[in-house]
N, C-alpha and C. Protein backbone atom coordinates (compact mmCIF):
# COMPACT_ATOMS: atom_id res chain seq x y z
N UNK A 1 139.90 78.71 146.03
CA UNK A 1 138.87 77.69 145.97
C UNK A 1 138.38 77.37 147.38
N UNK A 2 137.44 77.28 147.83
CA UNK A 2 135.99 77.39 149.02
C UNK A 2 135.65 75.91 148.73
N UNK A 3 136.26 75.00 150.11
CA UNK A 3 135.80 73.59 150.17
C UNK A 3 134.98 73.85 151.44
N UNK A 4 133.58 72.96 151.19
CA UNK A 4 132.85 72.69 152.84
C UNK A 4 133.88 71.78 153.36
N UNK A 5 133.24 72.11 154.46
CA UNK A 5 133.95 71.14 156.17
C UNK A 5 132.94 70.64 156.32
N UNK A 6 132.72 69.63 156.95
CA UNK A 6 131.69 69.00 157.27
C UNK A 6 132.24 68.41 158.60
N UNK A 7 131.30 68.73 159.71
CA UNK A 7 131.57 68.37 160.97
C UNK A 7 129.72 66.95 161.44
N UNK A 8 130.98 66.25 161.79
CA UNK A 8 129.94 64.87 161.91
C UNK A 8 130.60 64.99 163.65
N UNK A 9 129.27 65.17 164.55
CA UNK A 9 129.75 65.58 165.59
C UNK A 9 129.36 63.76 166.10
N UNK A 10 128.76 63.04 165.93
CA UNK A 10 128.18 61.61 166.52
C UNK A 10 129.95 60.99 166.14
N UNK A 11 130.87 60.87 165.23
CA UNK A 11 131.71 60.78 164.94
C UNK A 11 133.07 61.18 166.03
N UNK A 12 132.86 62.37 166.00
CA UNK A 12 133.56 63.75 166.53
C UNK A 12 135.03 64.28 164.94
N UNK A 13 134.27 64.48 164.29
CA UNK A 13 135.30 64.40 163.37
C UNK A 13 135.09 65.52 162.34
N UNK A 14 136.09 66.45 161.90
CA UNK A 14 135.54 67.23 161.12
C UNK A 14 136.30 67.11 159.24
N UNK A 15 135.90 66.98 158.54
CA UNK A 15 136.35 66.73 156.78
C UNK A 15 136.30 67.31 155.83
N UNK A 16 137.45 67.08 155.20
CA UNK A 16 136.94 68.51 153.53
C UNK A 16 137.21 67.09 152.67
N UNK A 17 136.22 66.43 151.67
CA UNK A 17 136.46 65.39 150.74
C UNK A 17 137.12 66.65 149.15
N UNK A 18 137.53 65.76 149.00
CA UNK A 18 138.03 66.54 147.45
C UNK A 18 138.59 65.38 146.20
N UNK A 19 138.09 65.50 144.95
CA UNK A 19 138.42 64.04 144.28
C UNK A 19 138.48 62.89 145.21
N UNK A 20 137.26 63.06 145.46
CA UNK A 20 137.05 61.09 146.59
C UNK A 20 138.09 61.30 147.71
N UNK A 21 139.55 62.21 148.23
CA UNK A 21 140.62 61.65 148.97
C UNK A 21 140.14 62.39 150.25
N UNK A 22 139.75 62.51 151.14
CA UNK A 22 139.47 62.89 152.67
C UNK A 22 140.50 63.70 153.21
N UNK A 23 140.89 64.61 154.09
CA UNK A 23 141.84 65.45 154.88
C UNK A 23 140.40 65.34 156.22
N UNK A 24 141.33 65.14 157.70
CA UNK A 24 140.18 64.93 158.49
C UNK A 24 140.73 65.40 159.72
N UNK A 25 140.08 66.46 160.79
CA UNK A 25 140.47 66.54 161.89
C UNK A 25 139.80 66.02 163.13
N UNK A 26 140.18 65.03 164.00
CA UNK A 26 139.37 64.21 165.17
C UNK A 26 139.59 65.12 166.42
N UNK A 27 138.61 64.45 167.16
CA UNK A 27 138.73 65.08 168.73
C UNK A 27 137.77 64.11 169.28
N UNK A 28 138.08 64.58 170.64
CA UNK A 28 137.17 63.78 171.80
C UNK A 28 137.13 64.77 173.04
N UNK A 29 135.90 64.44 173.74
CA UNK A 29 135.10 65.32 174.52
C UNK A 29 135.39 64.44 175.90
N UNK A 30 136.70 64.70 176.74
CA UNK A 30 137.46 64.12 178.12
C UNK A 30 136.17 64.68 178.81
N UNK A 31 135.51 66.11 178.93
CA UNK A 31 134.71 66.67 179.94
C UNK A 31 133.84 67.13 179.24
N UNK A 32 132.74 67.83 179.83
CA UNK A 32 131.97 68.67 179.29
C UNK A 32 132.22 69.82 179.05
N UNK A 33 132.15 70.54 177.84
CA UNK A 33 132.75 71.65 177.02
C UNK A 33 133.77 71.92 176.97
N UNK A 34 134.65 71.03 176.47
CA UNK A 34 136.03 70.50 176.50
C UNK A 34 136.04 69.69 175.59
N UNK A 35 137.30 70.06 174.11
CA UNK A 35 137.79 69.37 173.03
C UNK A 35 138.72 69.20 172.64
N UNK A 36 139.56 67.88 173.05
CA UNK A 36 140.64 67.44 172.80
C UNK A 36 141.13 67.13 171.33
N UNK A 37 141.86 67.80 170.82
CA UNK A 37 142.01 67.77 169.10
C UNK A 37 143.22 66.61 169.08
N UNK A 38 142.69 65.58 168.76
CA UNK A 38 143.66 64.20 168.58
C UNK A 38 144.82 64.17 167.45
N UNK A 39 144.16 64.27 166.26
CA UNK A 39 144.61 64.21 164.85
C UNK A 39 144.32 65.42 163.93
N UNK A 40 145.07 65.65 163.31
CA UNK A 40 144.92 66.31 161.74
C UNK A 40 145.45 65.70 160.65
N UNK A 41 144.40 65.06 159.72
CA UNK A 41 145.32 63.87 158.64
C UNK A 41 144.72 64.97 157.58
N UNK A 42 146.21 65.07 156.87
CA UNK A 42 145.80 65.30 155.27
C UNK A 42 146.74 64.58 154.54
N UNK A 43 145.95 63.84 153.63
CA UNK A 43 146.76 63.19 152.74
C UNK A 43 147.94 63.59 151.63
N UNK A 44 148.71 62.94 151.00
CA UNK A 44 149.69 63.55 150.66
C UNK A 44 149.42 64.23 148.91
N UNK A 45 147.84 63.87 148.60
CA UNK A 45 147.70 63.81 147.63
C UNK A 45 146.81 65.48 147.92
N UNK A 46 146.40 65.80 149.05
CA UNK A 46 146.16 66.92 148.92
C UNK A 46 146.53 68.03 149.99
N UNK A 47 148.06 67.42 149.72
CA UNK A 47 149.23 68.44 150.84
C UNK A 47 149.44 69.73 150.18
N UNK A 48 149.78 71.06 151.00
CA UNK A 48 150.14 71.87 149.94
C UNK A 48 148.93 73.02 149.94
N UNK A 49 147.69 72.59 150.51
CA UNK A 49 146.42 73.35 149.94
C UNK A 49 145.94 74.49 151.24
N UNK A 50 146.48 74.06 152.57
CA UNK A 50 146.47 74.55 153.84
C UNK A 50 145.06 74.21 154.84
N UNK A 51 144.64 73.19 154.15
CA UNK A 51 143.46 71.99 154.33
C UNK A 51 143.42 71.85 155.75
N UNK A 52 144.85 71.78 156.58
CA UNK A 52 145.10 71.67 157.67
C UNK A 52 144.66 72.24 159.05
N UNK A 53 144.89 73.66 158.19
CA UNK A 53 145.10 74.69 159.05
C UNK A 53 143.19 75.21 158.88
N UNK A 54 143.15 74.91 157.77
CA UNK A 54 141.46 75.66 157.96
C UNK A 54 140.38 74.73 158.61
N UNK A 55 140.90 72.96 158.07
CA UNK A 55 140.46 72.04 159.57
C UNK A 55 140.33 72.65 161.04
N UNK A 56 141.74 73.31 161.62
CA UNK A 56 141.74 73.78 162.68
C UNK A 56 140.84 75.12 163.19
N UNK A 57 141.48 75.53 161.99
CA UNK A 57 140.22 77.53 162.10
C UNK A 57 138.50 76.74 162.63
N UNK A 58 138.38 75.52 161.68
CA UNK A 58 136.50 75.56 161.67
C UNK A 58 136.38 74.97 163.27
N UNK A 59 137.23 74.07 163.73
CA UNK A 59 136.83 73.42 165.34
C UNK A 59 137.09 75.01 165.97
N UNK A 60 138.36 75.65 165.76
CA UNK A 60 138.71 76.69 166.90
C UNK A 60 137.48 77.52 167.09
N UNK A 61 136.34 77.80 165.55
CA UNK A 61 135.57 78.77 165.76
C UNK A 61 134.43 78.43 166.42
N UNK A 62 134.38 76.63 165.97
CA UNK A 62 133.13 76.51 166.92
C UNK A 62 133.48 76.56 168.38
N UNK A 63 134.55 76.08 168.65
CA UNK A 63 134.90 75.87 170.28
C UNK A 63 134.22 77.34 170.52
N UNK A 64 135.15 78.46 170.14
CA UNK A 64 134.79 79.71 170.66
C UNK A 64 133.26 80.17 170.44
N UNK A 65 132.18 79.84 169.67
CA UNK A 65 130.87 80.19 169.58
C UNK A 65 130.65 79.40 170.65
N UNK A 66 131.20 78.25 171.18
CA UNK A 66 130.10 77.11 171.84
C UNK A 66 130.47 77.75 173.33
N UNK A 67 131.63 78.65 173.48
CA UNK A 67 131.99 78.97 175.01
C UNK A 67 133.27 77.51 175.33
N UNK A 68 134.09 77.09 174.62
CA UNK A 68 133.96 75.40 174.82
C UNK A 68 135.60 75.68 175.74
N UNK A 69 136.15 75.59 175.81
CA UNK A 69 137.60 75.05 175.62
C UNK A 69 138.35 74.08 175.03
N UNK A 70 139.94 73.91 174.78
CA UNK A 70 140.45 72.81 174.38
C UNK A 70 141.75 72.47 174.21
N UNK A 71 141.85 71.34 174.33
CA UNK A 71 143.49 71.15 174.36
C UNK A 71 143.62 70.13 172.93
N UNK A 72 145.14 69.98 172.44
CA UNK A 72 145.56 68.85 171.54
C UNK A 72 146.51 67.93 172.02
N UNK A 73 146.64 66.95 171.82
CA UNK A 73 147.78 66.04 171.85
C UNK A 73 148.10 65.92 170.36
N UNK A 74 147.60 66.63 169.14
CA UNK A 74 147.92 66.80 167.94
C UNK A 74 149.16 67.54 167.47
N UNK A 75 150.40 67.16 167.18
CA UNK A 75 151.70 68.70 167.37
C UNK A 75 150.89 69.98 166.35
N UNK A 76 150.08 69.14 165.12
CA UNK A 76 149.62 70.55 164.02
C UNK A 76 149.30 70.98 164.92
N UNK A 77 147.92 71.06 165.42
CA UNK A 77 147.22 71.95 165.77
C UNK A 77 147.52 72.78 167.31
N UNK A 78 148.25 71.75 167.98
CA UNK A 78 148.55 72.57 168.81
C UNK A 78 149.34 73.79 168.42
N UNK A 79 150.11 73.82 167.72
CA UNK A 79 151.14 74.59 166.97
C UNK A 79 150.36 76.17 166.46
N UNK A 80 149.18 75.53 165.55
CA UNK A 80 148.32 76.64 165.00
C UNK A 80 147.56 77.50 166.56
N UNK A 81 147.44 76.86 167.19
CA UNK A 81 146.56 77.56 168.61
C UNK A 81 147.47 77.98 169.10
N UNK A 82 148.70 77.74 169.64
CA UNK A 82 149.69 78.06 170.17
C UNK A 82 150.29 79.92 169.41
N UNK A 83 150.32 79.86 168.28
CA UNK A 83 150.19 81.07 167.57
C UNK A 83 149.11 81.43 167.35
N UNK A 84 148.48 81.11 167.38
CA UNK A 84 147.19 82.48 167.32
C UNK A 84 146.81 82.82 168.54
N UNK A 85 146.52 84.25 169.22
CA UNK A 85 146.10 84.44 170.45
C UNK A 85 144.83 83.86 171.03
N UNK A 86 144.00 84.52 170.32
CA UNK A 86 142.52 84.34 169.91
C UNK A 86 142.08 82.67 170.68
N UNK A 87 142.91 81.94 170.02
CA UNK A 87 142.83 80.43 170.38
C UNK A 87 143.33 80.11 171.25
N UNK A 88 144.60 80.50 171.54
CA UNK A 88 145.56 80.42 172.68
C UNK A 88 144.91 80.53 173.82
N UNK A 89 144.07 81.65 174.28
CA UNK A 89 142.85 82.02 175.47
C UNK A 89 142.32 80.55 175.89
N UNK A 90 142.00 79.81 174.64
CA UNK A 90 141.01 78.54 174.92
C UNK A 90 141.53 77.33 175.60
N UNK A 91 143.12 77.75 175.55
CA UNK A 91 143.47 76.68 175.96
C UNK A 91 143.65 75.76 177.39
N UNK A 92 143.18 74.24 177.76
CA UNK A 92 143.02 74.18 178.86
C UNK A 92 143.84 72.86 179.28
């Protein structure tokens, strides 16, 4: 099953809604082209689905289209970048 993300960049926040309950990944922009991944919330009602991790895939891909870099103070996501190479490169 294929949920949109929806990235509300005035926010800085990216979301998959599903039955009304939200899963949401935040960040903030310390510098210019530079994205600090704060949070990854998924609720417990839609744990299990890997909501998490594809939160992370959609920022990692834009970082990398945008040229961007980024760091987390998030343990998920640092975790997911930390294993993947690809992402790992971005890190700053």
């Amino acid at each position: 099953m294929t949920h949109e993300i929806a990235h509300d960049a005035a926010r800085q926040r990216y979301s998959i809604v599903i039955g009304g309950v939200e899963a949401y990944l935040t960040y903030e922009r310390p510098k210019p082209a530079h994205r600090l991944i704060t949070h990854t919330i998924v609720p417990d009602a839609l744990g299990g689905q890997g909501l998490g991790k594809k939160l992370v895939a959609q920022v990692m891909a834009d970082v990398i289209a945008g040229g961007e870099t980024v760091s987390a103070t998030c343990w998920f996501a640092k975790g997911l970048i930390d294993k993947t190479p690809e992402w790992a490169a971005r890190l700053s």
